[in-house]
Protein backbone atom coordinates (compact mmCIF):
# COMPACT_ATOMS: atom_id res chain seq x y z
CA UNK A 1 -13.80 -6.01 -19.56
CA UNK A 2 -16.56 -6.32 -22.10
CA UNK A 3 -17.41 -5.42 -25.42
CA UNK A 4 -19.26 -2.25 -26.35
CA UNK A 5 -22.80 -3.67 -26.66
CA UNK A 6 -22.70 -5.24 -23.49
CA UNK A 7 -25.20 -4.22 -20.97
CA UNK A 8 -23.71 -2.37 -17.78
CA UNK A 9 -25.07 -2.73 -14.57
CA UNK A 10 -25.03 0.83 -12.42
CA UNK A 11 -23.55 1.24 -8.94
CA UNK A 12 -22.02 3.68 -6.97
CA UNK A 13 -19.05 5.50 -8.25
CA UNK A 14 -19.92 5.01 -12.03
CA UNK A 15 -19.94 8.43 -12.79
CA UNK A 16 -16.30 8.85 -11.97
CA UNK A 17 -13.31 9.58 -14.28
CA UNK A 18 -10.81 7.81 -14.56
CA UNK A 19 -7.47 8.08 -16.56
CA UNK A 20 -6.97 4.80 -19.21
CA UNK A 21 -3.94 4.90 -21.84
CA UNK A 22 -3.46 8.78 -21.87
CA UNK A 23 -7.10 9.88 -21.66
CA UNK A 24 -9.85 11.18 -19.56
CA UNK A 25 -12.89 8.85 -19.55
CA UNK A 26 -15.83 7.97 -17.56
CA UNK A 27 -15.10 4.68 -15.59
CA UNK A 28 -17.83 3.05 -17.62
CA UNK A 29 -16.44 4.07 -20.88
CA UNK A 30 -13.10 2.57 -19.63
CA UNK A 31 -12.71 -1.01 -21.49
CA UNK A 32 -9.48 -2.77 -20.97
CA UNK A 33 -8.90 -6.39 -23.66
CA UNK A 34 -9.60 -9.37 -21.71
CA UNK A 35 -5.89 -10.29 -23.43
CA UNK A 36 -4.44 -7.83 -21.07
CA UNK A 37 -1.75 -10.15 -19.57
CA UNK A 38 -2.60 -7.83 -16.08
CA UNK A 39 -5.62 -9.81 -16.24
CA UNK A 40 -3.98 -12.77 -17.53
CA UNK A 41 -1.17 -13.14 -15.75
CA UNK A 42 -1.31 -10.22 -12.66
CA UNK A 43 1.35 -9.03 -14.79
CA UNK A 44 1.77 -5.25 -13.88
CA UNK A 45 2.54 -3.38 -10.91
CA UNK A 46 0.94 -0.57 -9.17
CA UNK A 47 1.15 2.19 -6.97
CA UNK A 48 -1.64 4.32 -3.96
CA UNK A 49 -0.82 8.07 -3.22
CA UNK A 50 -1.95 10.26 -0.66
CA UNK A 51 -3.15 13.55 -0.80
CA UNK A 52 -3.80 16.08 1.56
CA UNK A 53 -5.45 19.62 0.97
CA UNK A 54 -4.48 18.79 -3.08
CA UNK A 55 -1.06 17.96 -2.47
CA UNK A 56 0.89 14.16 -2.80
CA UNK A 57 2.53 12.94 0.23
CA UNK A 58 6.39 11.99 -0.47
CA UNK A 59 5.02 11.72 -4.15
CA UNK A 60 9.24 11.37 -5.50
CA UNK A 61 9.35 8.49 -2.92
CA UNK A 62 6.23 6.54 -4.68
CA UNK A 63 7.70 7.42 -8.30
CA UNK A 64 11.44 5.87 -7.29
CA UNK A 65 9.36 2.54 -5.74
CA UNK A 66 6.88 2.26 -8.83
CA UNK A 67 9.93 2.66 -11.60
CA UNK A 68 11.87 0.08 -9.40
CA UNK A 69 9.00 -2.24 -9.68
CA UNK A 70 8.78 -1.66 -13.61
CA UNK A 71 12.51 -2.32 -13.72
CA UNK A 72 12.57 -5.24 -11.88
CA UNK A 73 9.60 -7.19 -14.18
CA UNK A 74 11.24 -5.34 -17.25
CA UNK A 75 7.90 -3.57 -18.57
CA UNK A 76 9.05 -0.58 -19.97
CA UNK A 77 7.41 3.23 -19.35
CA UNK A 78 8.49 6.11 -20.24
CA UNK A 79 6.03 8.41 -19.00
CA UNK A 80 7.20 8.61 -15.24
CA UNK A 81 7.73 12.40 -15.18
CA UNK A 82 4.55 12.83 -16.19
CA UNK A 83 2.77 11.09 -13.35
CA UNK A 84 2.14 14.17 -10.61
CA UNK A 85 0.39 16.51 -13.71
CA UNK A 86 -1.80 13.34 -14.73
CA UNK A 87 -2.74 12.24 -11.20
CA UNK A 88 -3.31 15.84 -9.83
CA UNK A 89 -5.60 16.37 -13.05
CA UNK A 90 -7.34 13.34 -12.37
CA UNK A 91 -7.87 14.69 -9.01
CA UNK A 92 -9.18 18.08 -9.97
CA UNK A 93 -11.68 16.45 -12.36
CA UNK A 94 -13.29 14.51 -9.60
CA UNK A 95 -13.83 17.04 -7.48
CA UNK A 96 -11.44 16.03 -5.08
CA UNK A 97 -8.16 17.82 -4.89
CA UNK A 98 -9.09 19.85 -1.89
CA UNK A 99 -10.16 16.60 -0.41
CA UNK A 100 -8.32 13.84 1.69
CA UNK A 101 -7.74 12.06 -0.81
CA UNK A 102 -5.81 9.42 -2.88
CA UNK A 103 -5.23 7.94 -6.23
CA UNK A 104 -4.66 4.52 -7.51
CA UNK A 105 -2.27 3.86 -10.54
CA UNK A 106 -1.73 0.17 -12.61
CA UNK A 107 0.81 -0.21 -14.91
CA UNK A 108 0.39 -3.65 -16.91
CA UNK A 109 2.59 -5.03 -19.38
CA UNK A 110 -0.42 -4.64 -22.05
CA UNK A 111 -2.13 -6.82 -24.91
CA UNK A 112 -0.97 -9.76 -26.43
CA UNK A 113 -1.91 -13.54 -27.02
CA UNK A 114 -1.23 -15.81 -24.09
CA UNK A 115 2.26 -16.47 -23.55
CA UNK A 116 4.36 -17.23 -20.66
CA UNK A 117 7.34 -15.25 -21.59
CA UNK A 118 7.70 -11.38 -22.17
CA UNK A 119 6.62 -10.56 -25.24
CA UNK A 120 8.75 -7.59 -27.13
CA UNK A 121 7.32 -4.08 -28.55
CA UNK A 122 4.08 -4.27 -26.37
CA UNK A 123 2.51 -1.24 -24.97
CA UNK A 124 1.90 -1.28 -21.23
CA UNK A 125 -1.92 -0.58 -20.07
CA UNK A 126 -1.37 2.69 -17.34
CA UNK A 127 -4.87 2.70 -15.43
CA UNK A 128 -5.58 5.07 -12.97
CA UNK A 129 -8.66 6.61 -10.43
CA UNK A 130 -9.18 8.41 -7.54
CA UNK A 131 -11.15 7.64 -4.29
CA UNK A 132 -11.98 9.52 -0.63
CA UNK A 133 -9.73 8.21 1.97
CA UNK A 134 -12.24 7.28 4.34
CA UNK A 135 -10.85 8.48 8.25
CA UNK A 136 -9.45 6.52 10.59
CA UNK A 137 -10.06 8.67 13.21
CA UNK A 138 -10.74 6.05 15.95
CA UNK A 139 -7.82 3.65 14.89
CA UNK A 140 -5.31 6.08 15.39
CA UNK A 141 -6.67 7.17 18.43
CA UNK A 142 -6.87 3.77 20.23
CA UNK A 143 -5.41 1.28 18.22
CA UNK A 144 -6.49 -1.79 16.49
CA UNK A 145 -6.42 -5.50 16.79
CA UNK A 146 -4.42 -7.53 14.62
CA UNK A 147 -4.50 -11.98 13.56
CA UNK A 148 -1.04 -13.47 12.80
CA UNK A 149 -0.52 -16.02 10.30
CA UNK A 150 2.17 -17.72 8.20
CA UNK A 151 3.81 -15.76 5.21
CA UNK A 152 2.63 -17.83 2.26
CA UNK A 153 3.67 -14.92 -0.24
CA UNK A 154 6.16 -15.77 -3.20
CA UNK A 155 10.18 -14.51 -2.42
CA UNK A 156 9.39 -11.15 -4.42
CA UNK A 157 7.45 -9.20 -2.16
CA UNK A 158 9.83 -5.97 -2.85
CA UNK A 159 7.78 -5.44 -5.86
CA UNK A 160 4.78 -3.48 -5.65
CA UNK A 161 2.90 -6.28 -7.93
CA UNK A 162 -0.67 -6.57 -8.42
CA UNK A 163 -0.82 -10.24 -7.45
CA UNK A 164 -2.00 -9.55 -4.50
CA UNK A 165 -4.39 -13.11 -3.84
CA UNK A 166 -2.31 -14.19 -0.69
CA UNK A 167 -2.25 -10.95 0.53
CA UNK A 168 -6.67 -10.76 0.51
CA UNK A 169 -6.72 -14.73 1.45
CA UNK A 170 -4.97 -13.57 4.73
CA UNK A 171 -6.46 -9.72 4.96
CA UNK A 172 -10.07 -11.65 4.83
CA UNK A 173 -9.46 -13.56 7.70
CA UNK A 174 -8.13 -10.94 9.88
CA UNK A 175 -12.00 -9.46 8.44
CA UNK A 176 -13.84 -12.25 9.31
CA UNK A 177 -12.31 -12.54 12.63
CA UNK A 178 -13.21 -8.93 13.36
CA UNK A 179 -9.61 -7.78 13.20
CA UNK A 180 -7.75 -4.86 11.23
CA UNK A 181 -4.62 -6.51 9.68
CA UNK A 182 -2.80 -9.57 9.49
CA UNK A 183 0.63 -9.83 10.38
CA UNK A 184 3.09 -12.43 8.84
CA UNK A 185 5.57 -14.80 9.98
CA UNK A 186 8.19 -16.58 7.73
CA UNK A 187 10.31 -19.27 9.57
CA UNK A 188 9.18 -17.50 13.16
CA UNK A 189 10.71 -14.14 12.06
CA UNK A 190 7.71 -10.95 11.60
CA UNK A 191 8.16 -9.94 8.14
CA UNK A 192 5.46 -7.47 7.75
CA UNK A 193 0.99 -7.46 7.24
CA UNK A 194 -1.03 -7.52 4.26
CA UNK A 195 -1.70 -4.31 4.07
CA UNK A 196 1.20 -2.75 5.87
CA UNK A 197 4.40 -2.53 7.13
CA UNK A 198 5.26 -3.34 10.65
CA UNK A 199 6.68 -1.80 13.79
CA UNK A 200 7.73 -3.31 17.54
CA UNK A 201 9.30 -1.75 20.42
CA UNK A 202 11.05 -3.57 22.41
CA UNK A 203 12.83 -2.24 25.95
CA UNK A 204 12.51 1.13 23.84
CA UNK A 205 13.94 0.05 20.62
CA UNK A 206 11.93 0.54 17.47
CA UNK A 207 12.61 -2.49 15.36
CA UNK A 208 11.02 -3.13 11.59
CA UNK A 209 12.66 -5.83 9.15
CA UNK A 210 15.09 -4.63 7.12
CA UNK A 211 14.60 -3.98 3.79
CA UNK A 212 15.35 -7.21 1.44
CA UNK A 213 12.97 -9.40 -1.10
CA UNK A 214 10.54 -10.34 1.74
CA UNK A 215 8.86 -7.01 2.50
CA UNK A 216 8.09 -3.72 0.24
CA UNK A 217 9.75 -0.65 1.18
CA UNK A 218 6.89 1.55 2.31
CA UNK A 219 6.86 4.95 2.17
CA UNK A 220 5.52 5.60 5.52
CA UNK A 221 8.11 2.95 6.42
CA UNK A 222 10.54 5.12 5.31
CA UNK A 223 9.45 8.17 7.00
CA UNK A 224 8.86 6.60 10.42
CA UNK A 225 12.80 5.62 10.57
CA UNK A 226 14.00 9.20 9.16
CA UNK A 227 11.50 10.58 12.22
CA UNK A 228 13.69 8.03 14.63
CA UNK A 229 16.99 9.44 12.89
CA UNK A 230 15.93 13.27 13.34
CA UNK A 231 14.30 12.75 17.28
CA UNK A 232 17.38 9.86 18.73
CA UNK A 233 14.68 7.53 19.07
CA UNK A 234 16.80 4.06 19.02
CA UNK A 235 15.77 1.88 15.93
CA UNK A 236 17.35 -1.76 14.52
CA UNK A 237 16.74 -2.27 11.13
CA UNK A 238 16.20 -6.28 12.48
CA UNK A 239 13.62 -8.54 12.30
CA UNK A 240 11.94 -9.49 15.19
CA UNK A 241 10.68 -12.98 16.53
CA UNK A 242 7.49 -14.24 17.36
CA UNK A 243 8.19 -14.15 20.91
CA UNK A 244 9.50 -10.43 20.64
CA UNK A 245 5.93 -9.40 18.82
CA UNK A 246 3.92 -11.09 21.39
CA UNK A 247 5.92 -9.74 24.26
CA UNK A 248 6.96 -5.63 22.85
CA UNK A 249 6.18 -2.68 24.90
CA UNK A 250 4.41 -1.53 21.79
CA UNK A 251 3.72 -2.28 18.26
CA UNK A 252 2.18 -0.30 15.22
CA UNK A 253 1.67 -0.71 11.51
CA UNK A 254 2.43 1.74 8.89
CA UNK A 255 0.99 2.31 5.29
CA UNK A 256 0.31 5.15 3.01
CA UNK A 257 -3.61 4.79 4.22
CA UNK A 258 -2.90 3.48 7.80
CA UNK A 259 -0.49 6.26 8.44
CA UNK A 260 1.23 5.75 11.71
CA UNK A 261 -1.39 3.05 13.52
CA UNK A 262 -1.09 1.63 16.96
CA UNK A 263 -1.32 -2.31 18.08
CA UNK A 264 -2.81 -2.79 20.64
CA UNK A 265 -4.21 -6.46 20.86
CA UNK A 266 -1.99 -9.43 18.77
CA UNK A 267 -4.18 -12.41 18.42
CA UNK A 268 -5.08 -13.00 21.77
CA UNK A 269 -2.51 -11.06 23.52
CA UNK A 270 -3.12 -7.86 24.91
CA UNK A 271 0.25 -4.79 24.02
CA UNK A 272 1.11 -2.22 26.18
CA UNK A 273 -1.77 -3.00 28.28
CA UNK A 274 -4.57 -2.34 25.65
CA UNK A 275 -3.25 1.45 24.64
CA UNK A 276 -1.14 2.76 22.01
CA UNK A 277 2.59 3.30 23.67
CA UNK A 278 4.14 6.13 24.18
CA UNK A 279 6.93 6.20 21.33
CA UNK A 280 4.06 5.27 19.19
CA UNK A 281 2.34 8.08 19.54
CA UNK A 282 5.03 10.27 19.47
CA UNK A 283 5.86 8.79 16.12
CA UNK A 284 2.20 9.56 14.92
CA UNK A 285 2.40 13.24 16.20
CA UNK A 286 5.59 14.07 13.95
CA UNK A 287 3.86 12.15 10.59
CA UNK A 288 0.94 14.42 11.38
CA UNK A 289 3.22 17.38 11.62
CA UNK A 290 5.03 16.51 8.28
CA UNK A 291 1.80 15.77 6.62
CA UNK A 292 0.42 19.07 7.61
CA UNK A 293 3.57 21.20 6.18
């Protein structure tokens, strides 16, 4: 945000590209109106991608969510198909297609005077860079500890939306309490965290909560049941309780940057006796075989 004369103050990353409204630009050259109603209103959705060794991970599954998402708030964007070429380019200009990798993408509704309702022939804002994914080497090794609190999300979390404020109220105190997620509860039943979808096995059931206007439909969430489907590992599409979290044989959280990551402490309740379980980790093994194909 800014105008052109305004001073800007360096830090790291400001000699990246990014991609903003069908060009290549360095990040500080990037100026988006301050009557973008994304800014205005958090009206726009977005999508994160993965890439390994240059290549997007279940890329056709991220494109089906992020036109969903555009359907469902009505913004219209026709440039879908064109996605993969754009993000792969932005890769390649930051050095970083043979890189672990991944790539942010906003779609806004665009500029227009402050008003509540949709406004008509408006041109979304498509905003887009690229970043390391850092490793989470140890994490996936030996698990993480996770906070639980109430879900105090709106009833639309099945779109990808950028309003994410309750989402970093309740990710910052899982931070501050030296934890890695926060799980969420609505009416006692685990919905899923603020970063991530959710996994707990009970008497050697994998259950997650079904797919509805309470959680997103993750990608990795996705893939972790098709790897149950293809290996009989038993799986209920069924929410499970508080008591069932706090008592499971195992439980792990799924995201495009989390991957396949054990549980192994919930609040103050030890899982599995500190250590990631063993259908866990089996999970994790066949994501890492898929992702290396």
């Amino acid at each position: 945000m800014g105008g052109r004369n305004c001073p800007v103050k360096k830090y790291a990353g400001m000699n990246e590209i990014v991609y903003l409204n069908g060009k290549f630009l360095p990040k500080e050259e990037a100026w988006i109106s301050p009557d973008d109603r994304g800014f205005i209103f958090a009206d726009g959705v977005y999508e994160v991608v993965k890439y390994y060794n240059g290549r997007p991970f279940r890329f056709r599954d991220h494109l089906e969510r992020l036109k969903r998402s555009l359907e469902e708030i009505k913004i219209q964007y026709n440039g879908l198909e064109n996605l993969n070429k754009i993000l792969s380019e932005l890769l390649d200009k930051n050095n970083r297609l043979g890189k672990q990798a991944g790539v942010y993408l906003q779609i806004t509704r665009g500029v227009n005077k402050r008003i509540h309702y949709f406004p008509k022939d408006i041109i979304p804002t498509i905003y887009a860079f690229s970043f390391d994914f850092q490793s989470y080497a140890d994490k996936l090794e030996n698990g993480v500890r996770v906070i639980t609190h109430e879900d105090i999300r709106w009833h639309r979390c099945d779109i990808k939306s950028v309003a994410l404020l309750p989402n970093s109220m309740l990710y910052n105190k899982a931070v501050e309490s030296g934890a890695d997620e926060c799980l969420f509860f609505r009416n006692g039943i685990l919905t899923e965290g603020a970063l991530s979808s959710v996994f707990v096995v009970v008497n050697g059931t994998v259950l997650t909560h079904p797919l509805s206007n309470l959680v997103l439909s993750g990608v990795t969430r996705k893939v972790v049941l098709e790897i149950c489907v293809q290996n009989n590992i038993p799986f209920e599409e069924r929410a499970a309780t508080e008591a069932e979290l706090f008592s499971a044989d195992e439980v792990f959280i799924t995201g495009t940057g989390s991957e396949v990551t054990p549980v192994v402490q919930v609040d103050n309740t030890l899982i599995g006796n500190n250590r990631p379980g063993d259908i866990t980790r089996y999970i994790q093994n066949k994501l890492f075989e898929l992702v290396e194909r």
